[in-house]
Protein backbone atom coordinates (compact mmCIF):
# COMPACT_ATOMS: atom_id res chain seq x y z
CA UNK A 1 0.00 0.00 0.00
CA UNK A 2 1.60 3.64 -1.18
CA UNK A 3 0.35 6.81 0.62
CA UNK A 4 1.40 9.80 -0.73
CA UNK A 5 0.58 13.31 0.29
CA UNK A 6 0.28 16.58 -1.33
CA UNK A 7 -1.15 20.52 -1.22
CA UNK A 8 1.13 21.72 2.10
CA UNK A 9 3.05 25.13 1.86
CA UNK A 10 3.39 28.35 3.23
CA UNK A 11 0.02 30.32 4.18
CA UNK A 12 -1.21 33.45 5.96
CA UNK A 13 -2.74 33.40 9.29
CA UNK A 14 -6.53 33.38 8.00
CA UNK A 15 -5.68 31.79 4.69
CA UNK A 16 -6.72 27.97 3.38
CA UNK A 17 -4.80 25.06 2.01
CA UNK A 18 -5.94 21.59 0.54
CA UNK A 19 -4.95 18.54 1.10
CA UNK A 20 -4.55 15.90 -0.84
CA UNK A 21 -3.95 11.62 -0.13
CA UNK A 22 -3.62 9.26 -2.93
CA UNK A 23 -3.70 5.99 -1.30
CA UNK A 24 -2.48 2.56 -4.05
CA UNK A 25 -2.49 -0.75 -3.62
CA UNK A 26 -5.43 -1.59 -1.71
CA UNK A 27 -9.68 -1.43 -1.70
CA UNK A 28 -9.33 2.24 -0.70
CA UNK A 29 -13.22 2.21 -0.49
CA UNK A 30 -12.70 -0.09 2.52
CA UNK A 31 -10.17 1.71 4.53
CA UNK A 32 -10.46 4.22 7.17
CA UNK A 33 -8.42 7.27 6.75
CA UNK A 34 -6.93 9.86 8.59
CA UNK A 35 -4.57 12.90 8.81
CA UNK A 36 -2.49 13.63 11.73
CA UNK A 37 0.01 16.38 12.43
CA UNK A 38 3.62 16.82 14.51
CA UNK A 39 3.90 20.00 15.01
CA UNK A 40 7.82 21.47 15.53
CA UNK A 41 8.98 19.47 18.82
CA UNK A 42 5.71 17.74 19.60
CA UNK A 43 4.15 14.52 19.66
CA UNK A 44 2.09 13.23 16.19
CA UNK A 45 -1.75 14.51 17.17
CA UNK A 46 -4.81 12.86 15.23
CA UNK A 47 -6.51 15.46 13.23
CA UNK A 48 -9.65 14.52 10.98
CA UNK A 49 -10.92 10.58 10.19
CA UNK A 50 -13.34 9.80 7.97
CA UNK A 51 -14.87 5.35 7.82
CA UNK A 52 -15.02 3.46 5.00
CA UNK A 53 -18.78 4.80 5.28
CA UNK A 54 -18.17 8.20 5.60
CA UNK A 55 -18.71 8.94 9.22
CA UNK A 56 -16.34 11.32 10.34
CA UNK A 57 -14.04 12.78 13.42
CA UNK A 58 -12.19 15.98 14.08
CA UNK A 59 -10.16 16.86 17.37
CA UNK A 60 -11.60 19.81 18.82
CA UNK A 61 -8.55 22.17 17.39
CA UNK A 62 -9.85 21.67 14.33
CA UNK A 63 -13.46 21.72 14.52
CA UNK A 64 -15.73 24.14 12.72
CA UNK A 65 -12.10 24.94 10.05
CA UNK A 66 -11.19 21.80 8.81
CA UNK A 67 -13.65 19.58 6.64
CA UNK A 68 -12.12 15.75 5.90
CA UNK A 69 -13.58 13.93 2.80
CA UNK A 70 -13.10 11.19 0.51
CA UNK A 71 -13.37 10.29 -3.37
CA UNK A 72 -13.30 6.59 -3.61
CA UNK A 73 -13.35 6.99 -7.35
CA UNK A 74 -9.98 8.69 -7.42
CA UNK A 75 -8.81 6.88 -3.92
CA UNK A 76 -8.38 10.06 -2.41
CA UNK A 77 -8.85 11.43 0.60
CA UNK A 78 -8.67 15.58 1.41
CA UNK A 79 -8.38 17.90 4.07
CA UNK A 80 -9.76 21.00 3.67
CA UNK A 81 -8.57 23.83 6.03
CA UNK A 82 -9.99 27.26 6.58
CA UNK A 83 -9.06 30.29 9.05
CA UNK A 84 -5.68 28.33 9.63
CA UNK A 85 -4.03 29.00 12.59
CA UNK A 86 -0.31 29.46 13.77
CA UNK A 87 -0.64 26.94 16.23
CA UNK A 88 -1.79 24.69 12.69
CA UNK A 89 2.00 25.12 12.01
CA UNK A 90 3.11 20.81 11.56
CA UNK A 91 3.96 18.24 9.18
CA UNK A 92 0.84 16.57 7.94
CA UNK A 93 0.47 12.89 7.41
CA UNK A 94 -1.88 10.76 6.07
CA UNK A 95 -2.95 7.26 7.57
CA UNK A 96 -4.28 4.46 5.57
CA UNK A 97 -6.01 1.79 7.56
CA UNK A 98 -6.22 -1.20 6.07
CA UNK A 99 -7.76 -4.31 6.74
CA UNK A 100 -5.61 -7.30 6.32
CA UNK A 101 -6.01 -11.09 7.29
CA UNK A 102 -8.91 -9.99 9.56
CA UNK A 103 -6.37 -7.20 11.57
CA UNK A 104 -6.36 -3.40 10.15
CA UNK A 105 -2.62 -2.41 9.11
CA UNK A 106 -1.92 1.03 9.05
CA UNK A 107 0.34 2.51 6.41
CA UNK A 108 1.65 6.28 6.43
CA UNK A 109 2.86 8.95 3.59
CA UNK A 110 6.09 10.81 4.19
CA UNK A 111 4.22 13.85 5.75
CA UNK A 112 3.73 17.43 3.51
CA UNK A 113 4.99 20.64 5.71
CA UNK A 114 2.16 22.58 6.32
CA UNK A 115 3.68 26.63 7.61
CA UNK A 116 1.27 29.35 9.41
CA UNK A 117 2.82 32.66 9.17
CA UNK A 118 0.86 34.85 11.76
């Protein structure tokens, strides 16, 4: 399974950014996905899921700025983010969870730098 990221870069304090997570090799349709951020000299933090049925989940941070969705047709999964914050400031990564041999195996993309400038 390949997970590859795109869309981070350097915004304004108020500004938006997309991103983007191709996700190969599997039924993406049937995985759960996720982003989750490190900011500079902190611990990874989960940010947005969304099921394999669309339900989704946002840490509190986030709520009400960042919307997470998913095309199955182009096995991609985006996170939208709005009024972006300083404190937003991390390398994104996107989680693939797959289910394997009846256990869910998650695989990661290299992270995309997402910078706040305030």
């Amino acid at each position: 399974v390949k997970v590859v990221e795109s869309g981070g870069g350097l915004v304004q304090a108020g500004g938006s950014l997309r991103l983007s997570c191709a996700a190969s090799g599997s039924s993406f349709s049937d995985n759960n996905m996720a982003w989750y951020r490190q900011p500079p000299g902190k611990q990874r933090e989960s940010v947005a899921a969304i099921s394999s049925g669309g339900s989704t989940f946002y840490a509190d941070s986030v709520k009400g700025r960042f919307t997470i969705s998913r095309d199955n047709a182009r096995n991609t999964v985006y996170l939208q983010m709005n009024n972006l914050k300083a404190e937003d400031t991390a390398v994104y990564y996107c989680n693939a969870a797959v289910r394997l041999l009846g256990s869910n195996v998650n695989f990661w993309g290299q992270g995309t730098q997402v910078t706040v400038s305030s």
